[in-house]
C-alpha atoms as a PDB file:
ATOM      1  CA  UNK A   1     -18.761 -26.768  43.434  1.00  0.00           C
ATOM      2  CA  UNK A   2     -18.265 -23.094  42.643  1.00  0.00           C
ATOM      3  CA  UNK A   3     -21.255 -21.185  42.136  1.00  0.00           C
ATOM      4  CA  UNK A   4     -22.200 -19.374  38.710  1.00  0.00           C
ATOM      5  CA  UNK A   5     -24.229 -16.617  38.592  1.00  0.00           C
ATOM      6  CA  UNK A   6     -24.925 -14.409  34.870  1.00  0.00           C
ATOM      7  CA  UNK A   7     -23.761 -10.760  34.557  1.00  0.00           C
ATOM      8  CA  UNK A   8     -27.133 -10.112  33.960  1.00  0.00           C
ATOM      9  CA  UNK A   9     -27.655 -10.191  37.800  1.00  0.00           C
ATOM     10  CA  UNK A  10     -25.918  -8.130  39.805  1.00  0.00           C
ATOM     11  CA  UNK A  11     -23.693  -9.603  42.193  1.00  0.00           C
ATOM     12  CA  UNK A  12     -24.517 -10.037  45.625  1.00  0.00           C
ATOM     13  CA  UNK A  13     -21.899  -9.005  48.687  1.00  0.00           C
ATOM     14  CA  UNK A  14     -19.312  -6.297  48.298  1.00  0.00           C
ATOM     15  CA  UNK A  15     -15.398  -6.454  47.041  1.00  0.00           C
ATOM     16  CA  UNK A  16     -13.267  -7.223  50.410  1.00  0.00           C
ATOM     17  CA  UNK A  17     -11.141  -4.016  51.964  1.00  0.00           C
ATOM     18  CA  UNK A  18      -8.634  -4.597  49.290  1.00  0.00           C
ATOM     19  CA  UNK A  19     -11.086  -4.416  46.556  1.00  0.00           C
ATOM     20  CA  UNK A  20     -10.550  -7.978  45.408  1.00  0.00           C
ATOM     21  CA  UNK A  21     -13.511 -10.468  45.126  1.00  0.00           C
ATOM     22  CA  UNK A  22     -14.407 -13.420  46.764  1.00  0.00           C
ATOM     23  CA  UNK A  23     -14.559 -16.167  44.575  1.00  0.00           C
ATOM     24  CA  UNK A  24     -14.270 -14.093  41.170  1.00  0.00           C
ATOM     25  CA  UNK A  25     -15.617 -11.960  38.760  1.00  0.00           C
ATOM     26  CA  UNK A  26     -14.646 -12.741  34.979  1.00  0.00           C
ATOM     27  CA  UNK A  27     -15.371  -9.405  32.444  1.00  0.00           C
ATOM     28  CA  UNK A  28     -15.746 -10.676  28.979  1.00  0.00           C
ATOM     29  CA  UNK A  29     -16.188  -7.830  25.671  1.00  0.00           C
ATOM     30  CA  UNK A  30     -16.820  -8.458  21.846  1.00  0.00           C
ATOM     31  CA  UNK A  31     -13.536  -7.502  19.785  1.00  0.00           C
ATOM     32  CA  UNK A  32     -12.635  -4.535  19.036  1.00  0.00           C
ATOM     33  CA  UNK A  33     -12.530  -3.314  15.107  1.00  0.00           C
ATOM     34  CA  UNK A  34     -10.537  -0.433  14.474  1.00  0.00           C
ATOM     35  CA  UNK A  35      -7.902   1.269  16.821  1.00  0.00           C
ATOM     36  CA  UNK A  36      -9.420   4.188  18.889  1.00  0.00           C
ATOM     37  CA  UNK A  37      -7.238   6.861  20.309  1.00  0.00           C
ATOM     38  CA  UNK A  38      -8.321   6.726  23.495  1.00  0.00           C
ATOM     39  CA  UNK A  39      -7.306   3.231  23.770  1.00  0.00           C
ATOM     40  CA  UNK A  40      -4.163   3.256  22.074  1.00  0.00           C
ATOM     41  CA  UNK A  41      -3.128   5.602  24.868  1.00  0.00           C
ATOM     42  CA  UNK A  42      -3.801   3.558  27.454  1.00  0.00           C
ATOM     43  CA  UNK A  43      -1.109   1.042  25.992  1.00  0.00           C
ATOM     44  CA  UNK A  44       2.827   0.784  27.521  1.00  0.00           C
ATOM     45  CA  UNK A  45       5.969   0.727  25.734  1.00  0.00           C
ATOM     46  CA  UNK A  46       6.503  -3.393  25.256  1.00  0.00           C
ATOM     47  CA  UNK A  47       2.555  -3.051  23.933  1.00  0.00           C
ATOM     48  CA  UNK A  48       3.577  -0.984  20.994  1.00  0.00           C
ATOM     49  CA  UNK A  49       6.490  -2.867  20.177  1.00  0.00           C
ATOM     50  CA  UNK A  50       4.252  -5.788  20.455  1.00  0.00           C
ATOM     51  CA  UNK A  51       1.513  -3.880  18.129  1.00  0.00           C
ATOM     52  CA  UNK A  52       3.879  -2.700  15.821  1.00  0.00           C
ATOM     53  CA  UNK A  53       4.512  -6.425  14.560  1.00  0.00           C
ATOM     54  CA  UNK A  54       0.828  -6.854  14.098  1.00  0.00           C
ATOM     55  CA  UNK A  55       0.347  -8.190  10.641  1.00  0.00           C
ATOM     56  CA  UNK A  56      -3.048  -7.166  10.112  1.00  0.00           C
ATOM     57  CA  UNK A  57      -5.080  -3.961  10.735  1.00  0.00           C
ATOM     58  CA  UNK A  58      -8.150  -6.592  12.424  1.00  0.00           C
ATOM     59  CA  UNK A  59      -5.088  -8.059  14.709  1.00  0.00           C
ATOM     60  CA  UNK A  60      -4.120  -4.789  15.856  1.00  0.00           C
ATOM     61  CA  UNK A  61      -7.298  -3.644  16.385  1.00  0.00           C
ATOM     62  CA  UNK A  62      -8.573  -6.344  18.640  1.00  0.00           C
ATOM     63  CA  UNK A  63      -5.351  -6.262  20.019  1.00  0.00           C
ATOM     64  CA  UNK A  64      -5.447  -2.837  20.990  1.00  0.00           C
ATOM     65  CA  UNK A  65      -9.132  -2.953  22.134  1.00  0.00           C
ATOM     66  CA  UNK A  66      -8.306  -5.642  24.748  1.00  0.00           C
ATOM     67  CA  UNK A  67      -5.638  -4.423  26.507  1.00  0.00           C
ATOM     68  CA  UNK A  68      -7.382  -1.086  26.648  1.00  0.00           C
ATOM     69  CA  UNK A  69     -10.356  -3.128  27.884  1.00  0.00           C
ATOM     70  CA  UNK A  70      -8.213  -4.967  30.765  1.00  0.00           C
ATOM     71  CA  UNK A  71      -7.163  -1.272  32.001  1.00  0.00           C
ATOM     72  CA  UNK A  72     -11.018   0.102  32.209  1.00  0.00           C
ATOM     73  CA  UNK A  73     -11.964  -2.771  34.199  1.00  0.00           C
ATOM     74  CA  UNK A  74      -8.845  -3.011  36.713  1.00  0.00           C
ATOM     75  CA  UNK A  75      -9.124   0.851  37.245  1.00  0.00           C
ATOM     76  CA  UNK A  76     -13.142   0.820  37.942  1.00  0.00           C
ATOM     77  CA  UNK A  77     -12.243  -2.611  40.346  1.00  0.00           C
ATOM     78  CA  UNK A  78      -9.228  -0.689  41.979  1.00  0.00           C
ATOM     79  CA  UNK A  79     -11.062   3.156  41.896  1.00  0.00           C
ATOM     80  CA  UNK A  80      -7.971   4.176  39.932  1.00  0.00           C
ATOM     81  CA  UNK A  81      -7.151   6.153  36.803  1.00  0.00           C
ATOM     82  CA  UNK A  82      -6.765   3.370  33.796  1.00  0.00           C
ATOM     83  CA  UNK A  83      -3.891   5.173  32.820  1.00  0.00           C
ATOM     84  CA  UNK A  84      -1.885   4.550  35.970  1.00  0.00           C
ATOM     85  CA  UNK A  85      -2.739   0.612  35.915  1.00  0.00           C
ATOM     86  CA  UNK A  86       0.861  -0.644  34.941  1.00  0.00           C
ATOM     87  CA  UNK A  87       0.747  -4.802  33.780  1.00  0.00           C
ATOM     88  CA  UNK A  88       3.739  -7.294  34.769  1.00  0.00           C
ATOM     89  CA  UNK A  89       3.821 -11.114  35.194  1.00  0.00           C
ATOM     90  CA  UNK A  90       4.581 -13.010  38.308  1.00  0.00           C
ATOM     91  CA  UNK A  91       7.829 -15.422  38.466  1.00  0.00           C
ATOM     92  CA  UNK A  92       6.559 -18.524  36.871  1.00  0.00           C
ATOM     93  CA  UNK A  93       6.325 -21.521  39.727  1.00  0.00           C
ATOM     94  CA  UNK A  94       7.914 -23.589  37.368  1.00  0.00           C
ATOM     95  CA  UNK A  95      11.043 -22.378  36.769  1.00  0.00           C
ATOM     96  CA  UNK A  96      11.159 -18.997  38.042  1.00  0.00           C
ATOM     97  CA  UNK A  97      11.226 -16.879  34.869  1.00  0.00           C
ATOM     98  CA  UNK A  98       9.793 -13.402  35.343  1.00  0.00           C
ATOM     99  CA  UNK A  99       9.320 -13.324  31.323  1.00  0.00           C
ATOM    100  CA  UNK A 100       6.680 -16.058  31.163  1.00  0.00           C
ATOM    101  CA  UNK A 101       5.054 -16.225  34.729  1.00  0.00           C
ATOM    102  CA  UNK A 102       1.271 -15.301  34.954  1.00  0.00           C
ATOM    103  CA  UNK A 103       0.172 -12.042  34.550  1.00  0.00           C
ATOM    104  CA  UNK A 104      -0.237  -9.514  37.729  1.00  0.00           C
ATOM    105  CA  UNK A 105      -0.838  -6.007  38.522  1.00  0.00           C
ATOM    106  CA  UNK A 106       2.010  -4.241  39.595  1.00  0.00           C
ATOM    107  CA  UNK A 107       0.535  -0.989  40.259  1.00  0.00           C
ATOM    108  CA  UNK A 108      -1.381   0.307  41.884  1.00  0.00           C
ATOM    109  CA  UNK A 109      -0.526  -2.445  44.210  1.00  0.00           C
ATOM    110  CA  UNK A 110      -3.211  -4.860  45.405  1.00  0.00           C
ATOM    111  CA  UNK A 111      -2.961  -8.669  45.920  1.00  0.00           C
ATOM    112  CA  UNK A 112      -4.942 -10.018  43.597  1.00  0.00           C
ATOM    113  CA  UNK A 113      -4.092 -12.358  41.029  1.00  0.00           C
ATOM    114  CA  UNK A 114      -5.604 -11.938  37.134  1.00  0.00           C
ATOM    115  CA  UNK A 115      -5.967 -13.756  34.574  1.00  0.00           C
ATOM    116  CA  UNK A 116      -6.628 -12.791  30.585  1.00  0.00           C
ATOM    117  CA  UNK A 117      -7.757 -14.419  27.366  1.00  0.00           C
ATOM    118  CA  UNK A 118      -8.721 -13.579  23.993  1.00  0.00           C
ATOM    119  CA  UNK A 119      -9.730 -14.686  21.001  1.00  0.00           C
ATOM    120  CA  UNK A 120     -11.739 -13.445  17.369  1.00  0.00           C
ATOM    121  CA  UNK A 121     -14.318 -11.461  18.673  1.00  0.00           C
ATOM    122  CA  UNK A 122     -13.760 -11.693  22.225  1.00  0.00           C
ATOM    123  CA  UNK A 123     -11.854 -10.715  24.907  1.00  0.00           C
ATOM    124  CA  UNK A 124     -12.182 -11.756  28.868  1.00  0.00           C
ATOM    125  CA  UNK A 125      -9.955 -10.925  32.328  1.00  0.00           C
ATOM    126  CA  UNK A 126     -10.589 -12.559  35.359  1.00  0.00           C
ATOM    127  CA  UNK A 127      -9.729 -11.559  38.325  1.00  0.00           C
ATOM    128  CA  UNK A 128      -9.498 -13.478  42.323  1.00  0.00           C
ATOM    129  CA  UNK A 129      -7.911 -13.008  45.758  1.00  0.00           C
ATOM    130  CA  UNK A 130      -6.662 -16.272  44.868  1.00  0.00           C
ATOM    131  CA  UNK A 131      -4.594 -17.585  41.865  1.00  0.00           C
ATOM    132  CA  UNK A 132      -6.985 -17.895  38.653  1.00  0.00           C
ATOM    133  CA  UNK A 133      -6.800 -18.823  34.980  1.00  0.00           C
ATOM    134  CA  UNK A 134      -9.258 -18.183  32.270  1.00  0.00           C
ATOM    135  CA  UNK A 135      -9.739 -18.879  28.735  1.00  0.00           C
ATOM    136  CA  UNK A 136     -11.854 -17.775  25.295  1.00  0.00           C
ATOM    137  CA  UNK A 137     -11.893 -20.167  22.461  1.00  0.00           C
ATOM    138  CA  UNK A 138     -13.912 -18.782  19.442  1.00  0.00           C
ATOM    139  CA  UNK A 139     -16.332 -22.139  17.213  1.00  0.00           C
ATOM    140  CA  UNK A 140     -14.080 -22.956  14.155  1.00  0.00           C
ATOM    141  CA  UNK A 141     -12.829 -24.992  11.842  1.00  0.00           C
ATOM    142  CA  UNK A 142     -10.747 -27.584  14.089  1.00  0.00           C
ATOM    143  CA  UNK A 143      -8.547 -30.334  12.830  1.00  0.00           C
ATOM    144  CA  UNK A 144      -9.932 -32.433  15.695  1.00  0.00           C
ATOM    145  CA  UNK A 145      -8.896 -35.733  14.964  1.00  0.00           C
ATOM    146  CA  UNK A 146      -5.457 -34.427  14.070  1.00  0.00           C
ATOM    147  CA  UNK A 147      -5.203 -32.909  17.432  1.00  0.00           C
ATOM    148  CA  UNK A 148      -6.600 -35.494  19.776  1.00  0.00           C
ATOM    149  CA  UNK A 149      -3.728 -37.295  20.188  1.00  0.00           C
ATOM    150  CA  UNK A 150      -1.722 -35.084  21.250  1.00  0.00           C
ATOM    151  CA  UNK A 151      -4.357 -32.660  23.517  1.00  0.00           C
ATOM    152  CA  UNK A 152      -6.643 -35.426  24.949  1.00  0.00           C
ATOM    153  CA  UNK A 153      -6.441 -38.252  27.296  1.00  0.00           C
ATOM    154  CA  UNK A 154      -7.914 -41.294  26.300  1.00  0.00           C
ATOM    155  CA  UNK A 155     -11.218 -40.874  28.097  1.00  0.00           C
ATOM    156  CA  UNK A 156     -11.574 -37.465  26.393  1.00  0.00           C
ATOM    157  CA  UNK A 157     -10.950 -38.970  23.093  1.00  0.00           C
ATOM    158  CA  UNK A 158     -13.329 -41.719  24.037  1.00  0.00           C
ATOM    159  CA  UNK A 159     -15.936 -39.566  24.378  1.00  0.00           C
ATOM    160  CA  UNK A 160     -15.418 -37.158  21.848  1.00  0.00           C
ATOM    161  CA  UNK A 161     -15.847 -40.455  19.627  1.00  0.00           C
ATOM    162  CA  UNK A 162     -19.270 -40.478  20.631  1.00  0.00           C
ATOM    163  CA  UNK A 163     -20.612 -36.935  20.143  1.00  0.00           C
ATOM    164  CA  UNK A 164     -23.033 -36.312  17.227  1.00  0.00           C
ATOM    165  CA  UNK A 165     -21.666 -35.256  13.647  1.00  0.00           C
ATOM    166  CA  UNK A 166     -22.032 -31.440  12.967  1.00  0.00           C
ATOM    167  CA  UNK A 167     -20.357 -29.035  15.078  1.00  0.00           C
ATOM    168  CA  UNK A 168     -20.494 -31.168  18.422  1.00  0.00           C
ATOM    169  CA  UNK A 169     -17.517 -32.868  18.379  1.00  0.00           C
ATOM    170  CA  UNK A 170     -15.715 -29.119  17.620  1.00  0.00           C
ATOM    171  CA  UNK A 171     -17.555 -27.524  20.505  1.00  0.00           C
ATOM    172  CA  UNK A 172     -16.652 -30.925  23.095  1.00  0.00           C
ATOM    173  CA  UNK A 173     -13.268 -29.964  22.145  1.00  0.00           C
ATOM    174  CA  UNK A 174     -13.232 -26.744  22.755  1.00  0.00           C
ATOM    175  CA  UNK A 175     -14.356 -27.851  25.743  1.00  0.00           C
ATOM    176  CA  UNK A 176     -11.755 -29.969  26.632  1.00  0.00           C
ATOM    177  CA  UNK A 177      -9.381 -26.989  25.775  1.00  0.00           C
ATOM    178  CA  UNK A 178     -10.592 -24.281  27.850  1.00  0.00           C
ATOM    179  CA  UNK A 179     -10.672 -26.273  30.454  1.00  0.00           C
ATOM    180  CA  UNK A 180      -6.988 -27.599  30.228  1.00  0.00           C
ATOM    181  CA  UNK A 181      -5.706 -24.174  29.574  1.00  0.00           C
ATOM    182  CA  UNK A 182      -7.752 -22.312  32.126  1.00  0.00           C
ATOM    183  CA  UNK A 183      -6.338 -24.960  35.008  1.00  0.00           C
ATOM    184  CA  UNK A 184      -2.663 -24.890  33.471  1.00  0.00           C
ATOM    185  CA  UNK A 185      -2.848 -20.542  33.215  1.00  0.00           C
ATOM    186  CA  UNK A 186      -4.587 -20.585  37.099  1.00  0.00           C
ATOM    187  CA  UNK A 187      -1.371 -23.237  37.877  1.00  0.00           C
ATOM    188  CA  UNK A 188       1.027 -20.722  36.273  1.00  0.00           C
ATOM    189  CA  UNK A 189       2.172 -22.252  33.057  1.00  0.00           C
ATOM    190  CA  UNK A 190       0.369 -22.384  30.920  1.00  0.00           C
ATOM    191  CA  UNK A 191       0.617 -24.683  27.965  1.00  0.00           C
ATOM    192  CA  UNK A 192       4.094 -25.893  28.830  1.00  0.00           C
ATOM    193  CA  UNK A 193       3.140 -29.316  30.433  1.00  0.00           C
ATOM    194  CA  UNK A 194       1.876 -32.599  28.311  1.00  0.00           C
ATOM    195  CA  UNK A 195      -2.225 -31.945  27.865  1.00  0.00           C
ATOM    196  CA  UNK A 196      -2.723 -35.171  27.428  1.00  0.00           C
ATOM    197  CA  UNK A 197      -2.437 -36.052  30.640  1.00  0.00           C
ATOM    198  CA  UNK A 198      -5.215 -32.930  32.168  1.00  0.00           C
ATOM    199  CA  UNK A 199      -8.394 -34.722  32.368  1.00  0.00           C
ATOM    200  CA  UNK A 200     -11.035 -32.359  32.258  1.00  0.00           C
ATOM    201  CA  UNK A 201     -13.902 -34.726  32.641  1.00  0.00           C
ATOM    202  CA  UNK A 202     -16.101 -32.934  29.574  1.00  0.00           C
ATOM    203  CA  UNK A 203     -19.106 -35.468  29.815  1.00  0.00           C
ATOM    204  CA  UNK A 204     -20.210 -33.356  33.140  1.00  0.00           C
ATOM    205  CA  UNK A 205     -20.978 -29.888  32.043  1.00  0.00           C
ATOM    206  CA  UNK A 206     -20.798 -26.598  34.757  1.00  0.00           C
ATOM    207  CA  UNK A 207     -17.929 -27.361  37.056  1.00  0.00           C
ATOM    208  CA  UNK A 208     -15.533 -30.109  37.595  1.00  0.00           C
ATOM    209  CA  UNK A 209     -12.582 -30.958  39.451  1.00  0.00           C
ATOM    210  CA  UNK A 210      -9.379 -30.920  37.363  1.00  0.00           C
ATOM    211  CA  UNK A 211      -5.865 -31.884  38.719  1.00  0.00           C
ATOM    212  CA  UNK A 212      -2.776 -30.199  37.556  1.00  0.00           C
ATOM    213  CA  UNK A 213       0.325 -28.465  39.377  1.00  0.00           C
ATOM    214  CA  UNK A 214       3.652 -27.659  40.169  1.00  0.00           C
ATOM    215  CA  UNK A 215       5.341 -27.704  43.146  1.00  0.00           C
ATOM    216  CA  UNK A 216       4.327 -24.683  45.188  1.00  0.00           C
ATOM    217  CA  UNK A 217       0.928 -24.783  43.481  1.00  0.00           C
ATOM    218  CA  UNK A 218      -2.572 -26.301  44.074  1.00  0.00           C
ATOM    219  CA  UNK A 219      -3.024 -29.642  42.247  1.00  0.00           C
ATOM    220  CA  UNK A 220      -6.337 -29.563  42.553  1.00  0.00           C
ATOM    221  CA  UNK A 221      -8.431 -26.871  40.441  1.00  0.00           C
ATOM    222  CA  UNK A 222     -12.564 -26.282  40.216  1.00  0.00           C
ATOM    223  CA  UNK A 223     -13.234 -25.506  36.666  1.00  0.00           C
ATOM    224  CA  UNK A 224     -16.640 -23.597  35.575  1.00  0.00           C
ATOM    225  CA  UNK A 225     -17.818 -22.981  31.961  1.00  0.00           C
ATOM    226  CA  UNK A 226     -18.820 -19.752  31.552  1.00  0.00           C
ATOM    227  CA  UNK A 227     -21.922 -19.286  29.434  1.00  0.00           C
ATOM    228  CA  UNK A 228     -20.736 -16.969  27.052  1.00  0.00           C
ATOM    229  CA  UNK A 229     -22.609 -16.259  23.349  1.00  0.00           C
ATOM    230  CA  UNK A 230     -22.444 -19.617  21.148  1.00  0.00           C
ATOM    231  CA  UNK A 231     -20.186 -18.740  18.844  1.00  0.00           C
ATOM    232  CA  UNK A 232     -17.357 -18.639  21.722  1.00  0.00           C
ATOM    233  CA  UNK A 233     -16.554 -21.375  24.282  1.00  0.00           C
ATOM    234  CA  UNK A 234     -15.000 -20.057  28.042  1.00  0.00           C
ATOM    235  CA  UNK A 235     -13.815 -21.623  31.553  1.00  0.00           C
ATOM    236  CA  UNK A 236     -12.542 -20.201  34.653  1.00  0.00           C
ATOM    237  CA  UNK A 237     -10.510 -21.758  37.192  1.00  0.00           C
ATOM    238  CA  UNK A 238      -9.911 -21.346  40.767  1.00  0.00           C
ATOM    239  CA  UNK A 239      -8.409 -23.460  43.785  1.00  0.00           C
ATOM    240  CA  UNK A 240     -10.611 -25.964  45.095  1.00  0.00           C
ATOM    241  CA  UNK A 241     -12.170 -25.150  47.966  1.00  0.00           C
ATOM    242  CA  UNK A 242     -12.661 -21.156  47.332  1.00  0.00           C
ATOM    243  CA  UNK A 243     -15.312 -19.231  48.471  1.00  0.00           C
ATOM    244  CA  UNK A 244     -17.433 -17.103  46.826  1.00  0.00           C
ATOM    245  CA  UNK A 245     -18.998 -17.135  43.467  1.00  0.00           C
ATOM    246  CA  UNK A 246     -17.951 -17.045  40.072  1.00  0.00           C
ATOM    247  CA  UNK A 247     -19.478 -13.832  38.249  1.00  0.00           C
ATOM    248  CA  UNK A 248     -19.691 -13.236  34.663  1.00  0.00           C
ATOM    249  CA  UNK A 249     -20.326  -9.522  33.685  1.00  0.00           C
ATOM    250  CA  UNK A 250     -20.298  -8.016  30.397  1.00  0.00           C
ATOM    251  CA  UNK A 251     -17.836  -4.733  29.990  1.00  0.00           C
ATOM    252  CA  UNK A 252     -19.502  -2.028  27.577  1.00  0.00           C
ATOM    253  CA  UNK A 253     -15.884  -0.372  27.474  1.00  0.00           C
ATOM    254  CA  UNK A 254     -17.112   2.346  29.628  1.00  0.00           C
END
């Protein structure tokens, strides 16, 4: 199983020559509310056509805030300026397709592999010498029965059955659904293939073993929950069979 140690620790052993981590080290950061200078800076052209069709002034600003937030943390990983740290996506291993592949950095040039999520209130990047998906849900309102048929199998839904009235069954969903989409974004995907057929086991809490791939992929991913503040709901994935410890650290946007 992959090991899970809190931010509030700090990690033991040292980034490897290329300054990549073994196992990984997922940043997480409460949401940004207003749009700060400084950050809006740090953005590139596509980002401010992108922020430009915000609809709302709390949209842009956690919008803003997070990919200013992904820059600090690559540049103090990489010892670079967070200016200079230019964004791109892979070729997606499922059908090529530079548009929609996973993210990457593409300078300054390391092999590493990241992955980002976000959600109200909360932003998180992971980041691996191997290939690695990660994702935030915030606790809401979900239409769960409306969903289940179409997001879990029919051991998930099983089980969800059985989980206490309140916000349970919400939170076992959530579950369910960080889990699926962390495995799927580590694959490459993302939320392209069936998820009712990604069994993510949520009756075992910590890490499981969840199998999903494409060809030229793993099939086989070890997925940790991340213990993140209760109103939010995480998960990381990595290949099974890495070494090295997961990490969660808090980033103070320093």
């Amino acid at each position: 199983m992959t090991a899970l140690r809190n931010s509030a620790e700090s990690a033991s052993g040292s980034p490897n020559v290329r300054g990549v981590p073994d196992g990984a080290i997922v940043w997480w950061w409460r949401g940004a509310t207003t749009v700060l200078a400084a950050d809006l800076a740090l953005l590139d052209d596509s980002e401010r056509r992108r922020l430009r069709r915000m609809r709302t002034a709390a949209d842009a600003a956690e919008f803003v805030g997070n990919r200013a937030s992904v820059r600090r943390v690559l540049a103090g990983l990489l010892d670079a300026a967070p200016e200079r740290i230019r964004l791109g996506r892979r070729p997606c291993p499922g059908c090529g397709d530079e548009r929609h592949g996973p993210p990457a950095v593409l300078d300054p040039q390391v092999e590493c592999w990241i992955s980002v999520s976000h959600t109200s209130g909360c932003g998180m990047l992971a980041v691996a010498a191997v290939p690695v998906g990660v994702d935030v849900e915030r606790m809401r309102d979900v239409r769960v029965r409306d969903l289940a048929s179409v997001v879990l199998t029919p051991s998930e839904a099983r089980w969800l059955e059985g989980r206490p009235a309140g916000d349970a069954p919400i939170r076992a969903f959530l579950r369910c659904w960080t889990r699926k989409e962390a495995a799927l974004k580590a694959v490459g995907v993302g939320l392209t293939v069936p998820l009712d057929g990604v069994e993510t086991h949520p009756a075992v809490a910590g890490t499981v073993t969840v199998a999903a791939g494409v060809p030229g992929t793993p099939d086989a991913w070890s997925v940790t929950d991340l213990p993140v503040p209760a109103a939010w709901t995480a998960s990381v994935a990595l290949p099974v069979g890495t070494a090295g410890p997961v990490r969660l650290r808090p980033h103070t946007g320093d």
